[in-house]
PDB file of N, CA and C in Angstrom:
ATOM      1  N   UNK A   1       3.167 -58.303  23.542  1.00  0.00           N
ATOM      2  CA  UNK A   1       3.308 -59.094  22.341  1.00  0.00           C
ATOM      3  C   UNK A   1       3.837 -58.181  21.232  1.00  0.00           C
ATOM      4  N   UNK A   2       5.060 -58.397  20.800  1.00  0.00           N
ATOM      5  CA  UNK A   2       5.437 -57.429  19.714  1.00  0.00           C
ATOM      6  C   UNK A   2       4.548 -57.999  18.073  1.00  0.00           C
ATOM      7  N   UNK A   3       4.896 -57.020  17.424  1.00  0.00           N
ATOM      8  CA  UNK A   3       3.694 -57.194  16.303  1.00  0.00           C
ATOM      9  C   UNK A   3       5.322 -56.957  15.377  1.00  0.00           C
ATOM     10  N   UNK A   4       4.929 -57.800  13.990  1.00  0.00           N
ATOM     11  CA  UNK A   4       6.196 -57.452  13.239  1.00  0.00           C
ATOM     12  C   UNK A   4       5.663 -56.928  11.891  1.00  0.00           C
ATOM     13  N   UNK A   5       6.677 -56.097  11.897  1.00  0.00           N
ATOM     14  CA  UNK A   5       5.958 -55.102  10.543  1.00  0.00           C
ATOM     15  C   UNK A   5       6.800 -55.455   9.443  1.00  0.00           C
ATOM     16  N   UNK A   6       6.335 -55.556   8.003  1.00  0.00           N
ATOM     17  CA  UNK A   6       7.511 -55.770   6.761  1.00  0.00           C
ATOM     18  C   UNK A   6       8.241 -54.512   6.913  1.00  0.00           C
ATOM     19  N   UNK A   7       9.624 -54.670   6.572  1.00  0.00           N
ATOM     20  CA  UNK A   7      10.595 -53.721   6.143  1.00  0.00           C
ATOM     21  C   UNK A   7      10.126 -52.637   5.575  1.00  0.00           C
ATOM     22  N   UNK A   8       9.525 -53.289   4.475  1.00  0.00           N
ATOM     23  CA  UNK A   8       9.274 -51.991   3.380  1.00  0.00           C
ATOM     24  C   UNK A   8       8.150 -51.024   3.638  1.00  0.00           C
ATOM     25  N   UNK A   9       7.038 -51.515   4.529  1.00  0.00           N
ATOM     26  CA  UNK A   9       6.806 -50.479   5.021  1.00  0.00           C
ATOM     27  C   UNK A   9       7.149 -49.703   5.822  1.00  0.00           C
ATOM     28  N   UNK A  10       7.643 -50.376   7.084  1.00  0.00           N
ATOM     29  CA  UNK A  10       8.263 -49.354   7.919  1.00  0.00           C
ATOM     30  C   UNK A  10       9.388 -48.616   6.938  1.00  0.00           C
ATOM     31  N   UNK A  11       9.866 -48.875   5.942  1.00  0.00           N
ATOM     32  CA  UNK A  11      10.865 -48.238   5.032  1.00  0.00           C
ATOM     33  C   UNK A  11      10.090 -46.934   4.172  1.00  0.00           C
ATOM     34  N   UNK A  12       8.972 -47.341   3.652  1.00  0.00           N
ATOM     35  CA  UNK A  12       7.926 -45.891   3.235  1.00  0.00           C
ATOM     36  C   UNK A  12       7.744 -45.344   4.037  1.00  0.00           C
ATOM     37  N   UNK A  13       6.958 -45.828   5.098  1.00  0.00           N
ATOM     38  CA  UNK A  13       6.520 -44.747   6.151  1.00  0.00           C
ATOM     39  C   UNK A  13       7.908 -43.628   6.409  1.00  0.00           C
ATOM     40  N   UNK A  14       9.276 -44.547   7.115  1.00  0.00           N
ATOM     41  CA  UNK A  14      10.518 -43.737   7.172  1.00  0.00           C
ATOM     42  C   UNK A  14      10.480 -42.507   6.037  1.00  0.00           C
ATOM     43  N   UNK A  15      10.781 -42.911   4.459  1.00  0.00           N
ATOM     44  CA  UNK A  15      11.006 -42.162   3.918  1.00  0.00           C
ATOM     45  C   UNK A  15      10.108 -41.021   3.557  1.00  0.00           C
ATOM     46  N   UNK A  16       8.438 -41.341   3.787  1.00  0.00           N
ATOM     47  CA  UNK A  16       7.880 -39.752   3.725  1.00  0.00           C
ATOM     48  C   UNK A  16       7.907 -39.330   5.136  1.00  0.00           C
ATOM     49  N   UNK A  17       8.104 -39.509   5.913  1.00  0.00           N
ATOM     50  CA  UNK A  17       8.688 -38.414   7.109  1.00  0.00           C
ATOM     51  C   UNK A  17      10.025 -37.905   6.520  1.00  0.00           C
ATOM     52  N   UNK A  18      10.691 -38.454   6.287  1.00  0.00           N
ATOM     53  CA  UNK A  18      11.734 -37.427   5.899  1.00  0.00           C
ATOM     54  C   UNK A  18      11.727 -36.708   4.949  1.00  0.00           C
ATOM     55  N   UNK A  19      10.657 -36.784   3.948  1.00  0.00           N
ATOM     56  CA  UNK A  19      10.505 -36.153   2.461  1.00  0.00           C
ATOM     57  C   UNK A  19       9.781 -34.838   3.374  1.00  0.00           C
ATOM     58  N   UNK A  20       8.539 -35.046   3.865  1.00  0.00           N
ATOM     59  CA  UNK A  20       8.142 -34.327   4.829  1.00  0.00           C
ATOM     60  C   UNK A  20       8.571 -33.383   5.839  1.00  0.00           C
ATOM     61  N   UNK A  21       9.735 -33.594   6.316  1.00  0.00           N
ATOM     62  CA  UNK A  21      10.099 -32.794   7.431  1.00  0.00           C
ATOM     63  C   UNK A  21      11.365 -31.664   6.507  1.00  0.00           C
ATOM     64  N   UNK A  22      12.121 -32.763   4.973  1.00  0.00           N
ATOM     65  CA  UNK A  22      12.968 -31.850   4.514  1.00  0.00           C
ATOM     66  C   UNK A  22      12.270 -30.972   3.855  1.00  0.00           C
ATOM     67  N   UNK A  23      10.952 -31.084   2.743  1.00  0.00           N
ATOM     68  CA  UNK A  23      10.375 -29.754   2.593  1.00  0.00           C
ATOM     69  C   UNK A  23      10.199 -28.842   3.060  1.00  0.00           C
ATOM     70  N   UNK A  24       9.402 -29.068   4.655  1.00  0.00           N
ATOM     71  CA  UNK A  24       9.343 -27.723   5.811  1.00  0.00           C
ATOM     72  C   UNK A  24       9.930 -26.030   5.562  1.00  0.00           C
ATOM     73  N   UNK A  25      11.033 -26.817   5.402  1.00  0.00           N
ATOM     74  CA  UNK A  25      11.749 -25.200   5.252  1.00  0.00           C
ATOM     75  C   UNK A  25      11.725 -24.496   3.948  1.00  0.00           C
ATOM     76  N   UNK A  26      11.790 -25.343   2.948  1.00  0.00           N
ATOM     77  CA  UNK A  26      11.528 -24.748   1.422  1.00  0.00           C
ATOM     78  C   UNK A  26      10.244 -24.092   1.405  1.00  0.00           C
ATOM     79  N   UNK A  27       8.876 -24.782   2.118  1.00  0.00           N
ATOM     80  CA  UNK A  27       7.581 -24.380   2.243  1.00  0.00           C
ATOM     81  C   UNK A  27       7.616 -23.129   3.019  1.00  0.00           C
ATOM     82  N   UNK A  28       8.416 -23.275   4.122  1.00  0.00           N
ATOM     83  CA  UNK A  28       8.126 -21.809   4.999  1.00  0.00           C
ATOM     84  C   UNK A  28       8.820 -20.670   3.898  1.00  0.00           C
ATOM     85  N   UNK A  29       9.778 -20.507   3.894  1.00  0.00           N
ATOM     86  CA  UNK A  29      10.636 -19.780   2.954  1.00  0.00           C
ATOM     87  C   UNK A  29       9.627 -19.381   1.592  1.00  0.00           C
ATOM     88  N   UNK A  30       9.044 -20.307   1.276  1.00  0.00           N
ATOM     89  CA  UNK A  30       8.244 -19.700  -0.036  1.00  0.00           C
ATOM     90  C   UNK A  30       6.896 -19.111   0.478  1.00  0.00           C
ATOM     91  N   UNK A  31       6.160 -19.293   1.802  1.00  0.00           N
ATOM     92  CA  UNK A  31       5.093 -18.616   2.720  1.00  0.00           C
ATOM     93  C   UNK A  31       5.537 -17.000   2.772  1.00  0.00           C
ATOM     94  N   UNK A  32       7.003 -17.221   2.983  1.00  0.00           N
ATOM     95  CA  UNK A  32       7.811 -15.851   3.641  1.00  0.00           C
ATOM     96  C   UNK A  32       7.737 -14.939   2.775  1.00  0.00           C
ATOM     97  N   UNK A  33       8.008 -15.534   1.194  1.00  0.00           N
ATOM     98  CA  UNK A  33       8.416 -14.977   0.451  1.00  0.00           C
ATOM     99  C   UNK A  33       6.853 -14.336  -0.055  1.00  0.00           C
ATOM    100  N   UNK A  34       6.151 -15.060  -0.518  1.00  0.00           N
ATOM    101  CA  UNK A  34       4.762 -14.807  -0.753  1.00  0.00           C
ATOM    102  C   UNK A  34       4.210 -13.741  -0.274  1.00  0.00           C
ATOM    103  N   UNK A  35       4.450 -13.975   1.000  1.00  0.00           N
ATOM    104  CA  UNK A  35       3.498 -13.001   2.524  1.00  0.00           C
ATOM    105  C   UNK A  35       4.893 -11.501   2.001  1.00  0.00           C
ATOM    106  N   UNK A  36       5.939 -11.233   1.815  1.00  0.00           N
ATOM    107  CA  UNK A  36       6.610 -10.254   1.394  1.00  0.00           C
ATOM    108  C   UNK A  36       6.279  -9.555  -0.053  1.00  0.00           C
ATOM    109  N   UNK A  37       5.999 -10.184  -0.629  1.00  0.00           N
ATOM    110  CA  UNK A  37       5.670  -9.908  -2.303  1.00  0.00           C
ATOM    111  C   UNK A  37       4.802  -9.467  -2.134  1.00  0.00           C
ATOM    112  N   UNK A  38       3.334  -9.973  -1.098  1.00  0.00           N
ATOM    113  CA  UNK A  38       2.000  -9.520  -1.475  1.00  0.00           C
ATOM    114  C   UNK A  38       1.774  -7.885  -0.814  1.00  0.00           C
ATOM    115  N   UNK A  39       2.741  -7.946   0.531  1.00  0.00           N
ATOM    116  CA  UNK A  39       2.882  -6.775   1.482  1.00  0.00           C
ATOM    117  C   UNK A  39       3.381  -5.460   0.561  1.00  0.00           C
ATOM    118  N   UNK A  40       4.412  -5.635  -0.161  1.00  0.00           N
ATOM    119  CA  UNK A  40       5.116  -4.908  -1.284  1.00  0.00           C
ATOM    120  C   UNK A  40       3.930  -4.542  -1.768  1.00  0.00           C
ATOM    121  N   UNK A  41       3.071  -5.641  -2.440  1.00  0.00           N
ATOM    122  CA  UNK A  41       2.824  -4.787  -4.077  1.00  0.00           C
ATOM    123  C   UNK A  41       1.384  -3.908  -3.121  1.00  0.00           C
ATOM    124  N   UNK A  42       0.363  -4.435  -1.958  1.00  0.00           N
ATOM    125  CA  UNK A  42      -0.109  -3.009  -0.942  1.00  0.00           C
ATOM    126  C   UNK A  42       0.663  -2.170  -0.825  1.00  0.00           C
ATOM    127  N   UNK A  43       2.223  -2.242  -0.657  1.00  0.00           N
ATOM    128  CA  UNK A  43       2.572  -0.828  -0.291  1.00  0.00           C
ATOM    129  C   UNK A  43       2.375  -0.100  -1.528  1.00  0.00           C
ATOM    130  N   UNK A  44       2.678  -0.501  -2.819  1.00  0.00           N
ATOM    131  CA  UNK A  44       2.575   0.404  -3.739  1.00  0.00           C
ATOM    132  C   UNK A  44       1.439   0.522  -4.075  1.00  0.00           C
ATOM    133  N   UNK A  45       0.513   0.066  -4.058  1.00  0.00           N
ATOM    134  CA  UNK A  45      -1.128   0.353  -4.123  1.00  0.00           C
ATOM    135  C   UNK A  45      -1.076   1.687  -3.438  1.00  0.00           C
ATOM    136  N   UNK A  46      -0.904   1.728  -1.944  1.00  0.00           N
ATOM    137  CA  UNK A  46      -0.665   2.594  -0.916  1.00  0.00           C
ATOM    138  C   UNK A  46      -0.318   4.104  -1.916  1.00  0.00           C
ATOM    139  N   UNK A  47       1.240   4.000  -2.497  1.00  0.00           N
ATOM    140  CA  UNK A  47       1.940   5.431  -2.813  1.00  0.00           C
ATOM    141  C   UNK A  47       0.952   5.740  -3.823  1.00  0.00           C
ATOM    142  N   UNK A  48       0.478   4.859  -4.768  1.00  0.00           N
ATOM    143  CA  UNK A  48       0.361   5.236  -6.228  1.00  0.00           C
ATOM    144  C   UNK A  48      -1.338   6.084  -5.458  1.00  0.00           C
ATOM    145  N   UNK A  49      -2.050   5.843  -4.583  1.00  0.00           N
ATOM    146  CA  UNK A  49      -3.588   6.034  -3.937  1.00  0.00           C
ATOM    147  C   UNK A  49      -2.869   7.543  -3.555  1.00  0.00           C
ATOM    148  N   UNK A  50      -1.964   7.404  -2.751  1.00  0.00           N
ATOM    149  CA  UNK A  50      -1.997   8.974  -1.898  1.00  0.00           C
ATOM    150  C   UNK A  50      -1.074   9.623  -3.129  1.00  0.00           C
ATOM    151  N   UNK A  51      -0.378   9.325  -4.073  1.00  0.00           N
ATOM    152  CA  UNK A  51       0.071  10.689  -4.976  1.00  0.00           C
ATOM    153  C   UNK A  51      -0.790  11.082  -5.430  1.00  0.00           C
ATOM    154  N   UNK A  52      -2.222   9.963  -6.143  1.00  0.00           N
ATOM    155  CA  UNK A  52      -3.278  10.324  -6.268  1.00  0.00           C
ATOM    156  C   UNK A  52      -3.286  11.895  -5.983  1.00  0.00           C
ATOM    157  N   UNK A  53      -3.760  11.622  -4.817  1.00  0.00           N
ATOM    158  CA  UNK A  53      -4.604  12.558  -3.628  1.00  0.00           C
ATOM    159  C   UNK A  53      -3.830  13.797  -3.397  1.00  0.00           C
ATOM    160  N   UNK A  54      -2.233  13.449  -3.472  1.00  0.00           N
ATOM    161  CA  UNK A  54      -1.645  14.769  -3.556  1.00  0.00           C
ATOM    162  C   UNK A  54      -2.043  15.704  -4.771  1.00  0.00           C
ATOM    163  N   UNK A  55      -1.934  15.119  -5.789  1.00  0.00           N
ATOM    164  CA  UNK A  55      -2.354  15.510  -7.194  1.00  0.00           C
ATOM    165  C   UNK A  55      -3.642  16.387  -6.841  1.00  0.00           C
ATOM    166  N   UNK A  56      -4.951  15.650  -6.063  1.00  0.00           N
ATOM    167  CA  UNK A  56      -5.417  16.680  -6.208  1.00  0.00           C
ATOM    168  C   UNK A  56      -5.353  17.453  -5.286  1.00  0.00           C
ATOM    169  N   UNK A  57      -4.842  17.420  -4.358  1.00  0.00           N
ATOM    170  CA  UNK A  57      -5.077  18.610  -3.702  1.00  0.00           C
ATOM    171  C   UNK A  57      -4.009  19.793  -4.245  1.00  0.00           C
ATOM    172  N   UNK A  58      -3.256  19.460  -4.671  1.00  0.00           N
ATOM    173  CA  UNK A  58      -2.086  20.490  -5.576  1.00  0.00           C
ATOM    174  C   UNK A  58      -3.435  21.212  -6.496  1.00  0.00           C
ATOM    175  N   UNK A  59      -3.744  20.318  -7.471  1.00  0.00           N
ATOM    176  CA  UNK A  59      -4.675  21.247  -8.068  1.00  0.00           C
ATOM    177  C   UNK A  59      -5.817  22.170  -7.574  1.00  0.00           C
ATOM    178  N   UNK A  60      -5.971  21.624  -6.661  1.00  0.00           N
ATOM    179  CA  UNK A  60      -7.211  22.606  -5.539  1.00  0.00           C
ATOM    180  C   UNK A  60      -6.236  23.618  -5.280  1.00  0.00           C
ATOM    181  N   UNK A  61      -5.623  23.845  -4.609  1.00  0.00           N
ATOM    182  CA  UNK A  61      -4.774  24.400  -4.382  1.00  0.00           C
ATOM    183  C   UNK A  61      -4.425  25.614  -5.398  1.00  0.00           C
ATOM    184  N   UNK A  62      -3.971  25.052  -6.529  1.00  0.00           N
ATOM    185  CA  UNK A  62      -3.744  25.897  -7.538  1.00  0.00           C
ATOM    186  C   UNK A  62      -4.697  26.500  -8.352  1.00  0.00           C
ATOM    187  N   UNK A  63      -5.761  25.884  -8.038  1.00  0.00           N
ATOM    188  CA  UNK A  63      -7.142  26.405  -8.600  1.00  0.00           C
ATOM    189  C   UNK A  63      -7.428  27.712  -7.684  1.00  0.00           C
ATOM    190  N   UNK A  64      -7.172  27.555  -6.539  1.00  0.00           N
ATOM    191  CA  UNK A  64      -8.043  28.541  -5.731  1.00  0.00           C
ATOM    192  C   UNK A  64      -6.957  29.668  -5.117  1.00  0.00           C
ATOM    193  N   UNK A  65      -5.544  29.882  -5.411  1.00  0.00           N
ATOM    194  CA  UNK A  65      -4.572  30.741  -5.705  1.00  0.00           C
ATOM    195  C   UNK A  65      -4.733  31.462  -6.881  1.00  0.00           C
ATOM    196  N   UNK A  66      -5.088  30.898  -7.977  1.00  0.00           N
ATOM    197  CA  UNK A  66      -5.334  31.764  -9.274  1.00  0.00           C
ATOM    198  C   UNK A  66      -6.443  32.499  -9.174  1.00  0.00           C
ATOM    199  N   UNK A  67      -7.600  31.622  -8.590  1.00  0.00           N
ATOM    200  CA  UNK A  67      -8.711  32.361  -8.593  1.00  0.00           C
ATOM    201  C   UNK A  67      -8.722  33.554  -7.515  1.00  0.00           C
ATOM    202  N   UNK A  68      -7.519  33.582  -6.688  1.00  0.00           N
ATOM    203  CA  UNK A  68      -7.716  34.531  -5.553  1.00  0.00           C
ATOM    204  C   UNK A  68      -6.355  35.631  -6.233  1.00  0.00           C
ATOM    205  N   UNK A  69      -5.651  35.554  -7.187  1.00  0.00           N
ATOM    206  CA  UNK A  69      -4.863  36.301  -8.095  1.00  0.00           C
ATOM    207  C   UNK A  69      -5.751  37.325  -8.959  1.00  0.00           C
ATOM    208  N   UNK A  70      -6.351  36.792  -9.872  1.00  0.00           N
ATOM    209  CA  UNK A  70      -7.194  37.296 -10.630  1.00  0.00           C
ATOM    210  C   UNK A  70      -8.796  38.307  -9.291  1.00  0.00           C
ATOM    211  N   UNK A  71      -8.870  37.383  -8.503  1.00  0.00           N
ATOM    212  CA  UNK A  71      -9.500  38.994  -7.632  1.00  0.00           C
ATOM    213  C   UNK A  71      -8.854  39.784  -6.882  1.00  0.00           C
ATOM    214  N   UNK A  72      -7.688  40.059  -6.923  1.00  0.00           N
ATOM    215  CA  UNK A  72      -6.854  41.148  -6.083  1.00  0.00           C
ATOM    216  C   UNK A  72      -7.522  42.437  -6.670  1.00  0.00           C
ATOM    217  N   UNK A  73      -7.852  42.567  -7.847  1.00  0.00           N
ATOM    218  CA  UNK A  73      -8.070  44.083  -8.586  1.00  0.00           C
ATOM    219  C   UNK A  73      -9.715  44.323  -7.964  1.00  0.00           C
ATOM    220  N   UNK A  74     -10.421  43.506  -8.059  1.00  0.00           N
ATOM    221  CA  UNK A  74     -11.711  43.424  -7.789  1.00  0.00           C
ATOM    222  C   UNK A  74     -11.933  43.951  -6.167  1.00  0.00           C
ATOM    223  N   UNK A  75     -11.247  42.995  -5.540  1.00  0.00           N
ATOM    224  CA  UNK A  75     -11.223  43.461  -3.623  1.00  0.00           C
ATOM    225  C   UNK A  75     -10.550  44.723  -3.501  1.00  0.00           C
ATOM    226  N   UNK A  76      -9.627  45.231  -4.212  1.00  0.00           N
ATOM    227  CA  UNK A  76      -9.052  46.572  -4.576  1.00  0.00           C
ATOM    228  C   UNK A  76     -10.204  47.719  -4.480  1.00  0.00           C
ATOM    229  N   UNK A  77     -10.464  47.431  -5.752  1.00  0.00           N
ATOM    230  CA  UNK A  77     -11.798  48.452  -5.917  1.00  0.00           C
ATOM    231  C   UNK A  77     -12.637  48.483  -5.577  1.00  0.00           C
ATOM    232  N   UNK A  78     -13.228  47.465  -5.093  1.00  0.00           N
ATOM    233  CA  UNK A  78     -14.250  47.433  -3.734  1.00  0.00           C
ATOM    234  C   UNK A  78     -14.313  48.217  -2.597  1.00  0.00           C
ATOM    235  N   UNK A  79     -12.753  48.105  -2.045  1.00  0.00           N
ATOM    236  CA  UNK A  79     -11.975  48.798  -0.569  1.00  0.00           C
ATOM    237  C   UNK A  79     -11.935  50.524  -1.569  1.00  0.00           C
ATOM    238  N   UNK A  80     -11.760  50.742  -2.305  1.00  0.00           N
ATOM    239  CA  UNK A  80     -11.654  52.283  -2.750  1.00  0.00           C
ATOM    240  C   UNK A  80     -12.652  52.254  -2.948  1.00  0.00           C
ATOM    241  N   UNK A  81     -13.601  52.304  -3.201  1.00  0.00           N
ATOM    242  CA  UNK A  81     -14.911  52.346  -3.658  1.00  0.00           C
ATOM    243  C   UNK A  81     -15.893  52.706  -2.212  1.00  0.00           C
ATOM    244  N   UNK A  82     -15.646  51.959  -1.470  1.00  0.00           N
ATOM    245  CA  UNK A  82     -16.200  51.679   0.140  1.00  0.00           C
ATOM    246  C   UNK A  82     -15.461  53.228   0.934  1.00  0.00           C
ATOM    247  N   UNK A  83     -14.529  52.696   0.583  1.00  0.00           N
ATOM    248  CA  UNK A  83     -14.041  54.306   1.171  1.00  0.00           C
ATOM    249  C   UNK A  83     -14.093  55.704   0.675  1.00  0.00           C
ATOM    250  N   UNK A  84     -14.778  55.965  -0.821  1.00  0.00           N
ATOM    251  CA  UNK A  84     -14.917  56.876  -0.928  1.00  0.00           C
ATOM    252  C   UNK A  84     -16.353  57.425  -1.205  1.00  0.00           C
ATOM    253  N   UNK A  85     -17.035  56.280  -0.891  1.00  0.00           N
ATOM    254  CA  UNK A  85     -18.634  56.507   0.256  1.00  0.00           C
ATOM    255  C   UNK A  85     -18.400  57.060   1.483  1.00  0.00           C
ATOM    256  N   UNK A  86     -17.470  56.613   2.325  1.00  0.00           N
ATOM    257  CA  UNK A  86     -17.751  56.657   3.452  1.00  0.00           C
ATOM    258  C   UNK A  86     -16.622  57.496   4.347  1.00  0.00           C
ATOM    259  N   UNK A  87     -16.614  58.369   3.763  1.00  0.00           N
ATOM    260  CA  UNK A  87     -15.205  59.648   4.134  1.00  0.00           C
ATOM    261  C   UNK A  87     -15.342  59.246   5.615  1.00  0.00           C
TER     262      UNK A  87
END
């Protein structure tokens, strides 16, 4: 038994499937875009965390070169000192 439907609905129904299926791609494309933007701005979270970290270890670094500058004279005279105890 066929069933008869008014026009105009089967005419809405038609037209949001197609409103529907033509968004699709505008929606994925702006997912894409989103999911890229958010990946980006982690990566720079990422650099700006480890220059951080370079930073300090540069300063460790440079902390404990100076401090081993300034005792060259000290381990010096220690080693002459030691040795002229101990002919």
């Amino acid at each position: 038994m066929a069933t008869v439907v008014n026009e105009q609905i089967t005419d809405a129904v038609t037209q949001t499937n197609v409103k529907v299926v033509a968004e699709s791609p505008a929606m994925a494309l702006g997912n894409v875009y989103q999911t890229a933007a958010h990946s980006t701005g982690i990566m720079f979270e990422n650099a700006v965390n480890i220059q951080n970290q370079q930073n300090i270890l540069t300063h460790a670094a440079t902390t404990q070169g100076t401090m081993q500058i300034y005792s060259v004279d000290t381990i010096s005279d220690a080693i002459s000192i030691a040795k002229m105890l101990n002919p």
